[in-house]
C-alpha atoms as a PDB file:
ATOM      1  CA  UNK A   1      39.683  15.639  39.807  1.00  0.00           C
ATOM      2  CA  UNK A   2      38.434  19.078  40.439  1.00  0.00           C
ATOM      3  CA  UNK A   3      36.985  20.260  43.731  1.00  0.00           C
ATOM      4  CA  UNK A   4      33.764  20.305  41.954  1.00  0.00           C
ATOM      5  CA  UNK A   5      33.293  16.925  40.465  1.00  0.00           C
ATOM      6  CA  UNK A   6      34.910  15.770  43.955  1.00  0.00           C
ATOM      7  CA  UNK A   7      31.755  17.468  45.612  1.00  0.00           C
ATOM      8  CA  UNK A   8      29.673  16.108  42.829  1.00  0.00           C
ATOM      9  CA  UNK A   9      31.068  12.593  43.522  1.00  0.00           C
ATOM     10  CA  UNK A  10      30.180  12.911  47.235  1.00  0.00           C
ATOM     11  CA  UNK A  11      26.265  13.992  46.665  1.00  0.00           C
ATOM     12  CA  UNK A  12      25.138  11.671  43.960  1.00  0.00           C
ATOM     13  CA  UNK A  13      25.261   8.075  46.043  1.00  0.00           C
ATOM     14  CA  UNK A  14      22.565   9.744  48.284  1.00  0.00           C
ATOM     15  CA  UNK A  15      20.348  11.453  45.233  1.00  0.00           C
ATOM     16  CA  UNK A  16      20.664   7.832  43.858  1.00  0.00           C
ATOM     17  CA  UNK A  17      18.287   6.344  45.758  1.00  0.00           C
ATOM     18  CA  UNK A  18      15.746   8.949  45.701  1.00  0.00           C
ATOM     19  CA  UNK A  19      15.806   9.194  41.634  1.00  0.00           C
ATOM     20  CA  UNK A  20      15.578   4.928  41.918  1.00  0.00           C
ATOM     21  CA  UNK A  21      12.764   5.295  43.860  1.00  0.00           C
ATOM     22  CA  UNK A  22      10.875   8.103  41.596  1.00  0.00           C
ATOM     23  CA  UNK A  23      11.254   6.351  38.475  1.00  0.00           C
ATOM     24  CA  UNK A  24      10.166   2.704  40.170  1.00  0.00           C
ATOM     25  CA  UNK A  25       7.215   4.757  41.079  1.00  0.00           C
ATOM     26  CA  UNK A  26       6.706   6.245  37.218  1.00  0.00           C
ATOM     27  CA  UNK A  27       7.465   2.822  35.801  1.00  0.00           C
ATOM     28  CA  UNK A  28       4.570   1.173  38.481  1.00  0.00           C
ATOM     29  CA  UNK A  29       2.350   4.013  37.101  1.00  0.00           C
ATOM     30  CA  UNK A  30       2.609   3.576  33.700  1.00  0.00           C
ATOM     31  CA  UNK A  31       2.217   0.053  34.080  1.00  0.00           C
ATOM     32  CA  UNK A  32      -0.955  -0.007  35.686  1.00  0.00           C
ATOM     33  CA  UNK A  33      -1.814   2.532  33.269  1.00  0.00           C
ATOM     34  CA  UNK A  34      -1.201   0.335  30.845  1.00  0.00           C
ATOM     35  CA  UNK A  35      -2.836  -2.696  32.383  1.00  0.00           C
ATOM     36  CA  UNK A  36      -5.767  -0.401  33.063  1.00  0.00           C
ATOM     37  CA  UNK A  37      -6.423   0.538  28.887  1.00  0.00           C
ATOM     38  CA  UNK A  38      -6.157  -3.325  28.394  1.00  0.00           C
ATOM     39  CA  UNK A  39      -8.374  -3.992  30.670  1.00  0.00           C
ATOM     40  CA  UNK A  40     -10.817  -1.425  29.158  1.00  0.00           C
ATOM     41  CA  UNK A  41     -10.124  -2.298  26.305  1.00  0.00           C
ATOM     42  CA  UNK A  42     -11.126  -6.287  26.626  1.00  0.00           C
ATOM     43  CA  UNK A  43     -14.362  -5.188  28.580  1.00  0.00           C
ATOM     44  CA  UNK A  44     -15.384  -2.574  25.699  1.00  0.00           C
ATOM     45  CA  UNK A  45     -14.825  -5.502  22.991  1.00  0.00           C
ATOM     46  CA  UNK A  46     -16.997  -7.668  24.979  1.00  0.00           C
ATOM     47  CA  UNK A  47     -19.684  -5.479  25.746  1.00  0.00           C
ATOM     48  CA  UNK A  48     -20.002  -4.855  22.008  1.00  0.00           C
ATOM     49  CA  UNK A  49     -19.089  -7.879  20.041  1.00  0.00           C
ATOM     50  CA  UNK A  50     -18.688 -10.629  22.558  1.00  0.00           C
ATOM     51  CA  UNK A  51     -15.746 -12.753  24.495  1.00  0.00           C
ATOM     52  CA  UNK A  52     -15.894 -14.878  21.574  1.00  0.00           C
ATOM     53  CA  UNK A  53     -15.226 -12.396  18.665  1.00  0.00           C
ATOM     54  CA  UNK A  54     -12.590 -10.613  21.198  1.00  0.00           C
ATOM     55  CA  UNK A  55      -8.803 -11.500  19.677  1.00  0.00           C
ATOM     56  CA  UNK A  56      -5.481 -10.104  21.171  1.00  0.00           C
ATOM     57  CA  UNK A  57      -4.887  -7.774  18.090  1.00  0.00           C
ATOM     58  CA  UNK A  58      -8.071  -6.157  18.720  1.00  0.00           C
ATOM     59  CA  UNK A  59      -7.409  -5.714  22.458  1.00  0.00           C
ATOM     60  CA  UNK A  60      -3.760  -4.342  21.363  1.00  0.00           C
ATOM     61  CA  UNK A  61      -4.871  -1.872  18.848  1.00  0.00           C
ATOM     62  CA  UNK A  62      -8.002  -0.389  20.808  1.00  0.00           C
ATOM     63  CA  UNK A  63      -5.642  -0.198  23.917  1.00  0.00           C
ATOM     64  CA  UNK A  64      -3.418   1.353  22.282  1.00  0.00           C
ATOM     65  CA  UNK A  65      -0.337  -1.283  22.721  1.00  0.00           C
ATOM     66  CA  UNK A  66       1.418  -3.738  20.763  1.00  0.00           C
ATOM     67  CA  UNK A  67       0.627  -7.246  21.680  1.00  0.00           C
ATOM     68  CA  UNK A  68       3.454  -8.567  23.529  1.00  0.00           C
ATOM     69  CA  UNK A  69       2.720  -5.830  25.691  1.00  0.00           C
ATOM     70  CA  UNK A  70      -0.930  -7.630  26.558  1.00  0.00           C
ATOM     71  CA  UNK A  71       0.844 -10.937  26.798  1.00  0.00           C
ATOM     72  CA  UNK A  72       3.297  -9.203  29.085  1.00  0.00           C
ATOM     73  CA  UNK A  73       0.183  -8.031  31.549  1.00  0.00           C
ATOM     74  CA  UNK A  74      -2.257 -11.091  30.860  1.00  0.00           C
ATOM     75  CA  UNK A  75      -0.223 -14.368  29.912  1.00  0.00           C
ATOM     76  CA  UNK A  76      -3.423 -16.399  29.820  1.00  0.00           C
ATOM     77  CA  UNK A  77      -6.859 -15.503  28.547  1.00  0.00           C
ATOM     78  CA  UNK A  78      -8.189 -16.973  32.170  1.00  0.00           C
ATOM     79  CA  UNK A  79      -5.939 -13.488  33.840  1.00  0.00           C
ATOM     80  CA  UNK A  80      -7.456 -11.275  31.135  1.00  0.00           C
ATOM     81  CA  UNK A  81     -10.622 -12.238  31.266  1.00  0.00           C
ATOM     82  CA  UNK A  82     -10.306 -12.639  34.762  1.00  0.00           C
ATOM     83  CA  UNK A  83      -9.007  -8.478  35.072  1.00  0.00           C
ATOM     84  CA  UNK A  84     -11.945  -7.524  32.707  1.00  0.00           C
ATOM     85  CA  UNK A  85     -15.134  -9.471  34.826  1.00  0.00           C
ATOM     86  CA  UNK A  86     -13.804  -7.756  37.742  1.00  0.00           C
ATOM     87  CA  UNK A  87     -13.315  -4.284  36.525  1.00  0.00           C
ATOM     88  CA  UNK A  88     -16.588  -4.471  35.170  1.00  0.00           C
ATOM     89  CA  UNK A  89     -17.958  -5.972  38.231  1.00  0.00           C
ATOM     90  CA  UNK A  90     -16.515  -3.079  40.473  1.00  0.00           C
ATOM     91  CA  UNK A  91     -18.145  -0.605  37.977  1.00  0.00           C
ATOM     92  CA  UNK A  92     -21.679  -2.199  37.548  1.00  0.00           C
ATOM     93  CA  UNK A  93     -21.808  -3.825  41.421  1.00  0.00           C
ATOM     94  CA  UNK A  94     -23.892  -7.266  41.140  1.00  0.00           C
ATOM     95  CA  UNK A  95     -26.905  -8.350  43.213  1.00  0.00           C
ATOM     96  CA  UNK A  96     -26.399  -8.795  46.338  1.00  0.00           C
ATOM     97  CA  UNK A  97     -28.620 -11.877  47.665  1.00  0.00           C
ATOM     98  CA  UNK A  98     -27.821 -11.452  51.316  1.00  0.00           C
ATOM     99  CA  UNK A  99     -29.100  -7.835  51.366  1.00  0.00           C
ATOM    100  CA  UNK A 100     -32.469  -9.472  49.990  1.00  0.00           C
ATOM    101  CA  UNK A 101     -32.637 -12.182  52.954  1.00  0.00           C
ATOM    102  CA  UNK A 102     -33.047  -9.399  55.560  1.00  0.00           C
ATOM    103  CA  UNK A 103     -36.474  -9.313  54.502  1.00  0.00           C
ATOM    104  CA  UNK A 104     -38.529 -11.773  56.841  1.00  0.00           C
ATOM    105  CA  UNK A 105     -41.406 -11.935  54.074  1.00  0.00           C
ATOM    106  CA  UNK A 106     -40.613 -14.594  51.710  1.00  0.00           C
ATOM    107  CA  UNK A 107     -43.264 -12.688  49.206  1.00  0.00           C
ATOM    108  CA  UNK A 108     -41.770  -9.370  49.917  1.00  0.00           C
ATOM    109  CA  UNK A 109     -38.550 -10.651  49.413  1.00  0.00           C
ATOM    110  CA  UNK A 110     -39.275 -12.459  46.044  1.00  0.00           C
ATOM    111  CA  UNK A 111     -40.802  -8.809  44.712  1.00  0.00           C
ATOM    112  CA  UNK A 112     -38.048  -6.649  45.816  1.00  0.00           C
ATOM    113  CA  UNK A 113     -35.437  -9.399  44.658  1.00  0.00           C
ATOM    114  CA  UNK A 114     -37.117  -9.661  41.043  1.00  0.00           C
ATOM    115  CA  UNK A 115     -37.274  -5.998  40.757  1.00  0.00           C
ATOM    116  CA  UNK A 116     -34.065  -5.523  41.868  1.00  0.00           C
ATOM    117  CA  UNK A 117     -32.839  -8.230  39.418  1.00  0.00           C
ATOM    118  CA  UNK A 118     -35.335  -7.220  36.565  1.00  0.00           C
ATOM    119  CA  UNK A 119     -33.367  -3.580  36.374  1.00  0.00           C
ATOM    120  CA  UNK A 120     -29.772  -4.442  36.631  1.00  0.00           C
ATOM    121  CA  UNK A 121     -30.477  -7.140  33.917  1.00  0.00           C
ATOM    122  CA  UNK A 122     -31.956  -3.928  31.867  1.00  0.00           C
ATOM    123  CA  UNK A 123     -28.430  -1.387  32.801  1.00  0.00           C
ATOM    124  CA  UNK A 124     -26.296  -4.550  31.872  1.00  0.00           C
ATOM    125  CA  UNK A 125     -28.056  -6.080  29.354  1.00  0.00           C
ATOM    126  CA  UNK A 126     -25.212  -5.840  26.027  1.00  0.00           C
ATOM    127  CA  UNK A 127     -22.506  -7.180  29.000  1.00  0.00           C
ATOM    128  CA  UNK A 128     -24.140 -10.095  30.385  1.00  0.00           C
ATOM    129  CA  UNK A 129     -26.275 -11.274  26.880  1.00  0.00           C
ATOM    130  CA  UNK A 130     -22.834 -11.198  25.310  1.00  0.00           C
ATOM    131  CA  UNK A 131     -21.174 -13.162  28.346  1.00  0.00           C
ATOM    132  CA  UNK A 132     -23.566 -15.833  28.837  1.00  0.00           C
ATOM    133  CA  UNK A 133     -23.938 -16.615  25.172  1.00  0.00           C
ATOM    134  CA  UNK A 134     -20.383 -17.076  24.583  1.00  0.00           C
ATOM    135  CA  UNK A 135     -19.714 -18.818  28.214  1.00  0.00           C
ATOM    136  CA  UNK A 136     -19.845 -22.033  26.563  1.00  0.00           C
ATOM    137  CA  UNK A 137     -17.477 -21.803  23.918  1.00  0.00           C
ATOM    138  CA  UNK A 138     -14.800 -19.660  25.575  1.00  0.00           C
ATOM    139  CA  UNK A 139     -13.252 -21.824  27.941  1.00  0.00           C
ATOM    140  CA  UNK A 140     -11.710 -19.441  30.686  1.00  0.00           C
ATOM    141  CA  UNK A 141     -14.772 -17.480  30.395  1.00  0.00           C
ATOM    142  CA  UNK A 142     -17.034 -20.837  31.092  1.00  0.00           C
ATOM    143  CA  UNK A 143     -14.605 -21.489  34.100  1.00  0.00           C
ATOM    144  CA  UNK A 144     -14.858 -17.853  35.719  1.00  0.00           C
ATOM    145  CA  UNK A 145     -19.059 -17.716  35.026  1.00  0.00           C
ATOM    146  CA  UNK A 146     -19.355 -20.948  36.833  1.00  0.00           C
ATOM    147  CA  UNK A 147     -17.325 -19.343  39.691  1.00  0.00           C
ATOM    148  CA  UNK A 148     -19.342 -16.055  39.710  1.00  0.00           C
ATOM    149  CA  UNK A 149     -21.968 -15.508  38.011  1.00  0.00           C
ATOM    150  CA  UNK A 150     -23.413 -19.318  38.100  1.00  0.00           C
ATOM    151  CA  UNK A 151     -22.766 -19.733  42.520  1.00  0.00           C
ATOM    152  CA  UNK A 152     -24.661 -16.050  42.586  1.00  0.00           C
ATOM    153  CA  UNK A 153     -27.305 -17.249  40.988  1.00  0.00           C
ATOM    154  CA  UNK A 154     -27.559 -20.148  43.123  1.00  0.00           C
ATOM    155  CA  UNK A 155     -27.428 -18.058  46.266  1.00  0.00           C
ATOM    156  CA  UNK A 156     -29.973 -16.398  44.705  1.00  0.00           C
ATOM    157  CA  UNK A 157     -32.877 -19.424  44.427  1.00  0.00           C
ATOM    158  CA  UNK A 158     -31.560 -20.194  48.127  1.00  0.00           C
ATOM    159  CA  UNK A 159     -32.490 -16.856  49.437  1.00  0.00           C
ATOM    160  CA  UNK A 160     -35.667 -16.622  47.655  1.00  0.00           C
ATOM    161  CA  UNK A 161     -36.666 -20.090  48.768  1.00  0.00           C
ATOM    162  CA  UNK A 162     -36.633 -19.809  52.352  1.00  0.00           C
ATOM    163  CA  UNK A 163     -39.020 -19.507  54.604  1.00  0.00           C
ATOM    164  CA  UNK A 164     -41.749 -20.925  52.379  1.00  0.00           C
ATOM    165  CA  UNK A 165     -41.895 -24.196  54.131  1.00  0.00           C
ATOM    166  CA  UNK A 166     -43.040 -26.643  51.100  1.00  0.00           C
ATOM    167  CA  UNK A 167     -41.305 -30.062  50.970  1.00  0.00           C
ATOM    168  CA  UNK A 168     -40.717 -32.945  48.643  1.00  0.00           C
ATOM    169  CA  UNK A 169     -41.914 -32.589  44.944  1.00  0.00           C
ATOM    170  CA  UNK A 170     -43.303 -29.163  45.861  1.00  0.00           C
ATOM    171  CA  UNK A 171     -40.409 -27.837  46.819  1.00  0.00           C
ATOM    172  CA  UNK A 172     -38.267 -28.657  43.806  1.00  0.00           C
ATOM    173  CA  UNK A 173     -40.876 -27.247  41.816  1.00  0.00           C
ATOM    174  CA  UNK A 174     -40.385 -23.994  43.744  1.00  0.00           C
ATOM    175  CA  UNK A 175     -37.235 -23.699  43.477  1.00  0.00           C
ATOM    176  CA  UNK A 176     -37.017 -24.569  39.804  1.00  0.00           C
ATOM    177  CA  UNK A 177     -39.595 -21.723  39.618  1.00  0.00           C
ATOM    178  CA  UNK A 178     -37.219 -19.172  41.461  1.00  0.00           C
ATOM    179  CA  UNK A 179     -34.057 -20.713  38.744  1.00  0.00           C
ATOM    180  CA  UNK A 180     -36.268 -19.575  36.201  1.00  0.00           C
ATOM    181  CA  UNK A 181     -37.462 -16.571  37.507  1.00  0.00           C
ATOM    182  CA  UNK A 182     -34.145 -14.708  38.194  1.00  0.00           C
ATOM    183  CA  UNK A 183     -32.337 -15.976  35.356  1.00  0.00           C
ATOM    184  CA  UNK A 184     -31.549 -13.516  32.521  1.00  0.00           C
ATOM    185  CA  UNK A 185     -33.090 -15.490  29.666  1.00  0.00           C
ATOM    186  CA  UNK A 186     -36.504 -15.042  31.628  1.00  0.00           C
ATOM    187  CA  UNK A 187     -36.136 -11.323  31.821  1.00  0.00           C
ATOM    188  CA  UNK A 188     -35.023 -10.957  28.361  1.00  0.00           C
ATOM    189  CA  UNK A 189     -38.108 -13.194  27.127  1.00  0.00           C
ATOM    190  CA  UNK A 190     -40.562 -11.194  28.734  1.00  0.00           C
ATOM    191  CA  UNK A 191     -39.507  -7.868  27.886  1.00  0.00           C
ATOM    192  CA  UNK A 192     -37.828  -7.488  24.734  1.00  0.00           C
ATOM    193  CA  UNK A 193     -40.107 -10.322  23.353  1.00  0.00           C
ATOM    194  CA  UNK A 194     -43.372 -10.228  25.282  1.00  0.00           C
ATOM    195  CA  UNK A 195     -43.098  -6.188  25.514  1.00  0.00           C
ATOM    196  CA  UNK A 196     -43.538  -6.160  29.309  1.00  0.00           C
ATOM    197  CA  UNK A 197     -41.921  -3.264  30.625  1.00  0.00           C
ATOM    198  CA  UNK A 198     -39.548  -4.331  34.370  1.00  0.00           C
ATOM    199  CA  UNK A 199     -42.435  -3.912  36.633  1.00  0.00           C
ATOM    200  CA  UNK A 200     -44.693  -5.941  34.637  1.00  0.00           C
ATOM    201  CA  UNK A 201     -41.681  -8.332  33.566  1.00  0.00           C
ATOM    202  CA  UNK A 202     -41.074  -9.037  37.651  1.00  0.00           C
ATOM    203  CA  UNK A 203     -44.938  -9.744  38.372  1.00  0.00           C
ATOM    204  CA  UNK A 204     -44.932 -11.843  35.931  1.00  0.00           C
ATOM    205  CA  UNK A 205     -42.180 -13.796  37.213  1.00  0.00           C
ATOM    206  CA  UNK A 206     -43.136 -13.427  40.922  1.00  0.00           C
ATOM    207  CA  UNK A 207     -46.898 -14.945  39.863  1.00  0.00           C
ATOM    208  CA  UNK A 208     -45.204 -18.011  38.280  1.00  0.00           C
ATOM    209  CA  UNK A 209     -43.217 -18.866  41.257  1.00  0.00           C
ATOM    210  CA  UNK A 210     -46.232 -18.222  43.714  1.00  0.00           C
ATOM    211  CA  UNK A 211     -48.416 -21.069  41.199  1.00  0.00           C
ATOM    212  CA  UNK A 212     -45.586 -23.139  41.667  1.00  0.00           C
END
């Protein structure tokens, strides 16, 4: 062996680790890289045709990948679905019902809520039509609303109902009011079918709850 691949043989064991380390950190990268166009992928096919009209071959060719490479990221639709509603969630942040029940008025609170409500329906409105008609025939999907979207809601009618101090029959008329009020069906009904604009849309709403 020559003095040079003797020196050679000395140096490498400690650039091994190093070089081990940079390309665990290149494979990590293009991994979540990777995970990250799937992801985008999923939540673009959603937002335009639906959870229900979304198959892995689409989310493999728009991402870019073959399709054992999604099954390698997302073995379940649940885990896909799962990465896509939160993604989305981080990039369009949802209502935040505790913010609203710093407001002592319960009439205050309702407007602000509805308003609130009435114009993140409007900036989501391809996303959460597509979700919530398809929640019931896409399993995982039905199983991650009812955690999420569904509890919110709840949290929702519970905020707007306090402080109003009805009982009995009265009150679960109010608070079948508030369901109806902040759900998305409402909002869609009274402005892309009744032609009220948000503002208008929210009164509307706010009105109905106060008769009840």
């Amino acid at each position: 062996m020559s003095s040079t691949e003797s020196s050679n043989s000395t140096t490498s064991p400690g650039a091994t680790p190093a070089k081990r380390r940079y390309r665990k950190r290149e494979r990590a990268r293009r991994e979540a890289e990777t995970r990250l166009r799937i992801t985008e992928a999923t939540m673009d096919l959603h937002r335009t045709v639906g959870p229900a009209n979304t198959t892995v071959t689409e989310v493999a060719e728009k991402a870019g990948v073959g399709r054992m490479t999604v099954y390698n990221h997302f073995p379940s639709d649940y885990e896909l679905i799962e990465a896509c509603s939160t993604h989305w969630s981080n990039l369009n942040p949802l209502p935040d019902p505790e913010r609203w029940a710093g407001i002592g008025d319960p009439e205050e609170r309702l407007d602000v809520a509805l308003g609130e409500l009435y114009a993140w329906y409007r900036e989501t409105e391809d996303m959460m039509g597509n979700v919530l008609r398809d929640a019931p025939i896409v399993p995982a999907l039905g199983g991650l609303m009812e955690e999420r979207w569904f509890s919110l809601v709840a949290a929702m009618v519970d905020v707007l109902a306090r402080g109003r101090r009805v009982r009995g029959a009265r009150a679960k008329r109010l608070r079948a009011a508030i369901r109806l009020a902040v759900d998305f069906w409402t909002w869609r009904t009274l402005t892309a079918h009744g032609g009220l604009a948000e503002p208008e849309a929210a009164a509307t709403a706010a009105a109905a709850v106060r008769a009840a």
